[in-house]
C-alpha atoms as a PDB file:
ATOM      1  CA  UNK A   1      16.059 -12.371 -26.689  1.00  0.00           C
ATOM      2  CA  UNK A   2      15.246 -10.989 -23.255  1.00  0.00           C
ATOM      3  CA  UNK A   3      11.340  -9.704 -23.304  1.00  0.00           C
ATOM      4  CA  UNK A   4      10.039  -5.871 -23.706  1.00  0.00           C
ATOM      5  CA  UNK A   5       7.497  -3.683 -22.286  1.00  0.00           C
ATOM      6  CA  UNK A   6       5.836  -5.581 -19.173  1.00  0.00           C
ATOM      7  CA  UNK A   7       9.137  -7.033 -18.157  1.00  0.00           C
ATOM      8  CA  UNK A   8      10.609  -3.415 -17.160  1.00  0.00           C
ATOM      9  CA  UNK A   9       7.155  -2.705 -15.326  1.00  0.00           C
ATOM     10  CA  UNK A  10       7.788  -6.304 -13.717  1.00  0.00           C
ATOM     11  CA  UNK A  11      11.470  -5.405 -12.787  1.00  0.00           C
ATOM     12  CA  UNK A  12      10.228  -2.208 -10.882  1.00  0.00           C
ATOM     13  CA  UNK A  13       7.886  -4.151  -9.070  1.00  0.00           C
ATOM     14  CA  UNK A  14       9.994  -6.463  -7.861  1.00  0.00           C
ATOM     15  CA  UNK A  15      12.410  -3.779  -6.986  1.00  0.00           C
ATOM     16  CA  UNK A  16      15.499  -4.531  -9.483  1.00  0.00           C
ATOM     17  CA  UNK A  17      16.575  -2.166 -11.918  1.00  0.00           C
ATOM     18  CA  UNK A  18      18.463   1.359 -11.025  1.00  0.00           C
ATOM     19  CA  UNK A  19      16.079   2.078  -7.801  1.00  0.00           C
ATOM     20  CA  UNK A  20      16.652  -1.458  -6.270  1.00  0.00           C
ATOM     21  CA  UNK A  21      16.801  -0.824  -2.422  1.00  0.00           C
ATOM     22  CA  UNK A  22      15.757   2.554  -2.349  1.00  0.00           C
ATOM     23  CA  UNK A  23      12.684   3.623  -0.512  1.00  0.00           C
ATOM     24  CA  UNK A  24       9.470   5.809  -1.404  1.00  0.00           C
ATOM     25  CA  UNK A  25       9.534   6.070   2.716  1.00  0.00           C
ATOM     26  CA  UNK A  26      12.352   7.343   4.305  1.00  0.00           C
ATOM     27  CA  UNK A  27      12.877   5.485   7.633  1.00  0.00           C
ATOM     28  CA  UNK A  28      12.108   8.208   9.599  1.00  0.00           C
ATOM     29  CA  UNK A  29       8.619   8.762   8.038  1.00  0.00           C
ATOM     30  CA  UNK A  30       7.750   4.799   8.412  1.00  0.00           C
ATOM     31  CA  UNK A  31       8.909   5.556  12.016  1.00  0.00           C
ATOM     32  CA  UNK A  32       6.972   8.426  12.433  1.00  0.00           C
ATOM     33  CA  UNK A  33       3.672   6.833  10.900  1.00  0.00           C
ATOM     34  CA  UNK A  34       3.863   3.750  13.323  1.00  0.00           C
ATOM     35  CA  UNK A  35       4.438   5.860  16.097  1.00  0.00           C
ATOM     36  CA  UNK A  36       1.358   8.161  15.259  1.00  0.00           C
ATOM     37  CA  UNK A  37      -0.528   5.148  15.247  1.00  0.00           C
ATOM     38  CA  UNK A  38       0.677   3.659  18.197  1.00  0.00           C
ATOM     39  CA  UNK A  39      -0.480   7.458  20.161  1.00  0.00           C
ATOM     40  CA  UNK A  40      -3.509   6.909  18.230  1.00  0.00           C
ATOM     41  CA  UNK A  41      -4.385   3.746  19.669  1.00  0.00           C
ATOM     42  CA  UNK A  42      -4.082   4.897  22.962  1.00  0.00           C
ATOM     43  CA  UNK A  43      -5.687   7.889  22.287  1.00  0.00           C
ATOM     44  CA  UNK A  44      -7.298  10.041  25.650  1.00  0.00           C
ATOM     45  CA  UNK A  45      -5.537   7.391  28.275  1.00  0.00           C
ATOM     46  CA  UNK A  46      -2.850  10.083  29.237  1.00  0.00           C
ATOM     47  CA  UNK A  47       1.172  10.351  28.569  1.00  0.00           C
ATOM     48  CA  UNK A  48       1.666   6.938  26.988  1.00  0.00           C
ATOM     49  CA  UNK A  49       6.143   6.368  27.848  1.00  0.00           C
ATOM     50  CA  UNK A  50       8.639   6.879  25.052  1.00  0.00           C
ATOM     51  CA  UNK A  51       9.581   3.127  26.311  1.00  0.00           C
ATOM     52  CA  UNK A  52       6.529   1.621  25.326  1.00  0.00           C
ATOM     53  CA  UNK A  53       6.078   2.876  22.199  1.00  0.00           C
ATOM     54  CA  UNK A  54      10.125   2.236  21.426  1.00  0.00           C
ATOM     55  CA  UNK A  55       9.344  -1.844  22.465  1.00  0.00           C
ATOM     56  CA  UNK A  56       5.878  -2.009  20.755  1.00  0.00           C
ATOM     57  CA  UNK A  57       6.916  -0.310  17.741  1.00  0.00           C
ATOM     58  CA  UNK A  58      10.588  -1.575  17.177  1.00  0.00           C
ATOM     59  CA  UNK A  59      11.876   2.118  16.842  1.00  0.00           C
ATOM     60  CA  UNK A  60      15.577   3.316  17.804  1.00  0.00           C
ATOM     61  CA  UNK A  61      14.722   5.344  21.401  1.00  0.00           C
ATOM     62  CA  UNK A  62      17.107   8.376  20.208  1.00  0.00           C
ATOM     63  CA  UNK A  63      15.273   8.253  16.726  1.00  0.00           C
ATOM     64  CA  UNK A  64      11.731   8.444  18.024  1.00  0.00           C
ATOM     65  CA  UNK A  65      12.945  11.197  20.399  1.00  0.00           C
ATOM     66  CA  UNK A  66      13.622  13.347  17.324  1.00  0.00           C
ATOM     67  CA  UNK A  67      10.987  12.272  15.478  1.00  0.00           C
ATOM     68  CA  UNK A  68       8.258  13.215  17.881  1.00  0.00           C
ATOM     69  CA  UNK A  69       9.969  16.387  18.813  1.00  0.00           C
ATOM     70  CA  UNK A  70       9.498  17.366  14.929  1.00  0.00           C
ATOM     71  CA  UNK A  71       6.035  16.289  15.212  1.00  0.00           C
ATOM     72  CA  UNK A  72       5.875  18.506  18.680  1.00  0.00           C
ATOM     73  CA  UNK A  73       6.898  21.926  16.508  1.00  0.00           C
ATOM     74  CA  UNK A  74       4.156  21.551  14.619  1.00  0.00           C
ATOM     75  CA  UNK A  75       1.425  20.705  16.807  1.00  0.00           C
ATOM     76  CA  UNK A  76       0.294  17.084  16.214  1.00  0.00           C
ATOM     77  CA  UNK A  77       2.151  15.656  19.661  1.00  0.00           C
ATOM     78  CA  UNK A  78       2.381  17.145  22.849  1.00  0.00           C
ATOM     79  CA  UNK A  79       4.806  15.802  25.895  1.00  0.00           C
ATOM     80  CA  UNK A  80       5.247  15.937  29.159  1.00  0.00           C
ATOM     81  CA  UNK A  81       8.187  15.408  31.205  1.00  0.00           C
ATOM     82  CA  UNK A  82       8.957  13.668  34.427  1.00  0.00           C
ATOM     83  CA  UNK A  83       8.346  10.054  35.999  1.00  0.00           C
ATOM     84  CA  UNK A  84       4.327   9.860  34.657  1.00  0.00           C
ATOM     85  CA  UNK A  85       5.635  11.568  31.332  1.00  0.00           C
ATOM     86  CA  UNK A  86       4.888  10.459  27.809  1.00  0.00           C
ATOM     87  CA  UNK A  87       3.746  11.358  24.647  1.00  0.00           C
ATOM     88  CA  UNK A  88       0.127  12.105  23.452  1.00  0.00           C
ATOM     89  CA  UNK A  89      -1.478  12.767  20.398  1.00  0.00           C
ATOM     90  CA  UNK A  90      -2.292  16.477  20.643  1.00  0.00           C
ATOM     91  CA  UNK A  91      -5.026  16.667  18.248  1.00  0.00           C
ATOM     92  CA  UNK A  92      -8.115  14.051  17.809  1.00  0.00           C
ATOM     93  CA  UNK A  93      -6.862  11.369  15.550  1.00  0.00           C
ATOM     94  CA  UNK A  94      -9.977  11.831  13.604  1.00  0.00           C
ATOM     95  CA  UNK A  95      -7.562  14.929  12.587  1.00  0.00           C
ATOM     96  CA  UNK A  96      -4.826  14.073  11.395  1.00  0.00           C
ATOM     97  CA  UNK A  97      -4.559  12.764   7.648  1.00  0.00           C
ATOM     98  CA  UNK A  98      -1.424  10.212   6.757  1.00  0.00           C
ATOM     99  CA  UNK A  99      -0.907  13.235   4.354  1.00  0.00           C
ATOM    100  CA  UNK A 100      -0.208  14.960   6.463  1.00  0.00           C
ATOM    101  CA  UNK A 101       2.144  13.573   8.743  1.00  0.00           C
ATOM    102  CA  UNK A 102       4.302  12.174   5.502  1.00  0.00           C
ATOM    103  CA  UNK A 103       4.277  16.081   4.887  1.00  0.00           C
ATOM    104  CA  UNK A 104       5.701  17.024   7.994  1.00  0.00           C
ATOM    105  CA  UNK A 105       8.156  14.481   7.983  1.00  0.00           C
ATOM    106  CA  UNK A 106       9.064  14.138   3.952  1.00  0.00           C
ATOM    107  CA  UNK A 107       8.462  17.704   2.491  1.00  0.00           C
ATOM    108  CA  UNK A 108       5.897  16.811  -0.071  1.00  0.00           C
ATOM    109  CA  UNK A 109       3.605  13.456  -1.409  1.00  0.00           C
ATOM    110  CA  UNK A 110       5.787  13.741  -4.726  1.00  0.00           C
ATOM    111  CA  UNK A 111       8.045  11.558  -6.048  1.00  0.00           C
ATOM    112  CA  UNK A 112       9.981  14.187  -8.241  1.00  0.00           C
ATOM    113  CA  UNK A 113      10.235  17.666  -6.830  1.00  0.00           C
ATOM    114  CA  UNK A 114       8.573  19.370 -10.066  1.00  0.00           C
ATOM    115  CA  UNK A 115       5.241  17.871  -9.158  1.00  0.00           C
ATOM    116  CA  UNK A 116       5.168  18.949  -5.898  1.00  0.00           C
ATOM    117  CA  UNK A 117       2.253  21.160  -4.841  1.00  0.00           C
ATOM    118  CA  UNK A 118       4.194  22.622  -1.602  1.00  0.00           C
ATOM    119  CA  UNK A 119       7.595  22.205  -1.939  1.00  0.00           C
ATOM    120  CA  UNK A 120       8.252  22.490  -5.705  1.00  0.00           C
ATOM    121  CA  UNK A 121      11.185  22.745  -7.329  1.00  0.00           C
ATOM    122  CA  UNK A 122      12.364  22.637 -10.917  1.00  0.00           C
ATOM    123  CA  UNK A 123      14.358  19.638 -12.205  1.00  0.00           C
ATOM    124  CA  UNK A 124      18.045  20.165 -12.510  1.00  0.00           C
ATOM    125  CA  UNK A 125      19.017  18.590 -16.041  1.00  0.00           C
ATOM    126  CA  UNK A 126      15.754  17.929 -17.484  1.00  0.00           C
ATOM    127  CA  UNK A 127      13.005  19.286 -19.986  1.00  0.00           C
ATOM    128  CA  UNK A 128      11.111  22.652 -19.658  1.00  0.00           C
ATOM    129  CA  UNK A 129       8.364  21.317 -17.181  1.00  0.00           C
ATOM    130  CA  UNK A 130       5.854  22.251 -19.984  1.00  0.00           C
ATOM    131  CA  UNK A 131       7.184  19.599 -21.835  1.00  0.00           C
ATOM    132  CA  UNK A 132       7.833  17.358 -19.451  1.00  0.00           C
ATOM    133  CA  UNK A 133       5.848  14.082 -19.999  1.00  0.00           C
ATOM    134  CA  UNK A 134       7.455  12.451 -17.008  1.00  0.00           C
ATOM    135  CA  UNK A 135       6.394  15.659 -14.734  1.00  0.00           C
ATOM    136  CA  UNK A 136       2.461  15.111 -16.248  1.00  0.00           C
ATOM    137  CA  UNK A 137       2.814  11.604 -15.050  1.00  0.00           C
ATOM    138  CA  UNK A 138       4.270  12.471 -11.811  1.00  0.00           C
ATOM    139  CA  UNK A 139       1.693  14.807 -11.322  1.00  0.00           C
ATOM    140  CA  UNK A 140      -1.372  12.333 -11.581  1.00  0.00           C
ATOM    141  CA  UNK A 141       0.554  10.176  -9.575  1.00  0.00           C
ATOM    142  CA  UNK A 142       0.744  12.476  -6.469  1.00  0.00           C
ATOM    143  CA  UNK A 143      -2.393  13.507  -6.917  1.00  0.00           C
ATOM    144  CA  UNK A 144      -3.778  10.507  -6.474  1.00  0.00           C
ATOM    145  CA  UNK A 145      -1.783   9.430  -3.687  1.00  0.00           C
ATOM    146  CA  UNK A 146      -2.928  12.793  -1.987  1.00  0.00           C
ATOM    147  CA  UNK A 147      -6.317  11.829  -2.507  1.00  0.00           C
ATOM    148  CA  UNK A 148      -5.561   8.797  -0.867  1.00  0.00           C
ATOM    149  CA  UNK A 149      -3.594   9.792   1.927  1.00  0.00           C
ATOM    150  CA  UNK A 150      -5.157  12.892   2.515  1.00  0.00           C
ATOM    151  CA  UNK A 151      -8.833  10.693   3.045  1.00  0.00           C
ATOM    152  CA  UNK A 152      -7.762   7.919   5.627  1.00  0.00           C
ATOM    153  CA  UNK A 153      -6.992   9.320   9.525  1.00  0.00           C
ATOM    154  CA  UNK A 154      -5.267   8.198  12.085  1.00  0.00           C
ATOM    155  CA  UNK A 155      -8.733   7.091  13.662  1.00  0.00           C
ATOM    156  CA  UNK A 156      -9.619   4.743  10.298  1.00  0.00           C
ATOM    157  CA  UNK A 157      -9.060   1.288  10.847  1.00  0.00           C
ATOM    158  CA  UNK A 158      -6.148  -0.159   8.990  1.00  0.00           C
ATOM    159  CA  UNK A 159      -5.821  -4.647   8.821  1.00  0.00           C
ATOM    160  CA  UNK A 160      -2.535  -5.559   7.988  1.00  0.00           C
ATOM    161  CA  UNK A 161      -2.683  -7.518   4.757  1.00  0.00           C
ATOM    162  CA  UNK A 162      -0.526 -11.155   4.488  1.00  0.00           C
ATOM    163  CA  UNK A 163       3.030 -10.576   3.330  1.00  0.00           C
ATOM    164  CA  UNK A 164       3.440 -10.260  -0.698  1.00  0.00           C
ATOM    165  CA  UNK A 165       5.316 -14.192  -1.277  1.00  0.00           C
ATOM    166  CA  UNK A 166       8.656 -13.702  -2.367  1.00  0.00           C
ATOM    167  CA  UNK A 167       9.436 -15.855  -5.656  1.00  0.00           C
ATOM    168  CA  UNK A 168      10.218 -13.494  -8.339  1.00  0.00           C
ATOM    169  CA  UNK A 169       9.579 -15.741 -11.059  1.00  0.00           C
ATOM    170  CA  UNK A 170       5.477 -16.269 -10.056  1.00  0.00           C
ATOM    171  CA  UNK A 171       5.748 -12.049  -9.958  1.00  0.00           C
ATOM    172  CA  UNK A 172       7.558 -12.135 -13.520  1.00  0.00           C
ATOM    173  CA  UNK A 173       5.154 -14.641 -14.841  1.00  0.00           C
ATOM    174  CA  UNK A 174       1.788 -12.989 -14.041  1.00  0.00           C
ATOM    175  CA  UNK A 175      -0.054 -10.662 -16.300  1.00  0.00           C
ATOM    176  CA  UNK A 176       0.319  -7.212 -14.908  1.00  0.00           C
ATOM    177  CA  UNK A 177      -2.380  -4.492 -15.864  1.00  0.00           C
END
């Protein structure tokens, strides 16, 4: 008899189930966040090259192109054309929020687009969103991650952490809480 309850929590975490492969991220946001860093990093040292930050961050040339043009329109890079051309950061990283650039480049912090704050939209084929236990959840969830987000800058240190080891049956086996 296959086991209940933590098992499905388990399954999500290890990414089987119905949303296996799909991303919370777009590409183009991940892109967008390690480029912002990148500009961040080097920060008040002038036009850093669409080259370097292509090698350095592993990001499609034509991609990043787009991606900090979109991030141009609204104000948080500014270029400059030309052989000493580049890309800067055109605000102090101290502010600009990870919020906020997933905002600019996803729409919203929300996983469902009823419990969006700034782009909301109601649920085709579901419950009245005053009855709508999924939607309550949804909403503490991207409130919280707006807290988070919203708190740490581009300036804040960030460590990258080891990479999560990948035998599903240690994952399955621990206690999750």
């Amino acid at each position: 008899m296959p086991p209940s309850g933590p098992v499905v929590t388990a399954e999500v975490v290890v990414g089987r189930g119905p949303g296996h492969g799909e991303a919370m991220l777009s590409q183009k946001t991940r892109y967008a966040i390690r480029a912002m860093q990148h500009l961040a990093d080097r920060y008040g040292q002038g036009p850093v090259p669409l080259s370097e930050i292509v090698e350095a961050q592993n990001i499609p040339a034509g991609f990043l192109t787009t991606i900090l043009s979109e991030l141009g329109r609204v104000g948080i890079v500014a270029s400059q054309r030309g052989k000493d051309g580049g890309y800067w950061l055109a605000l102090a990283p101290v502010d600009i929020t990870y919020g906020d650039l997933i905002r600019v480049m996803r729409g919203s912090l929300a996983l469902v687009p009823c419990a969006s704050r700034f782009a909301h939209e109601k649920c085709k084929h579901c419950l009245e969103e005053g009855e709508c236990r999924t939607r309550a959840l949804m909403l503490q969830v991207r409130d919280r991650t707006a807290e988070i987000l919203d708190s740490v800058r581009l300036s804040d240190r960030i460590d990258p952490v080891p990479p999560f080891e990948d035998d599903e049956e240690e994952l399955l086996a621990a206690p999750h809480g």
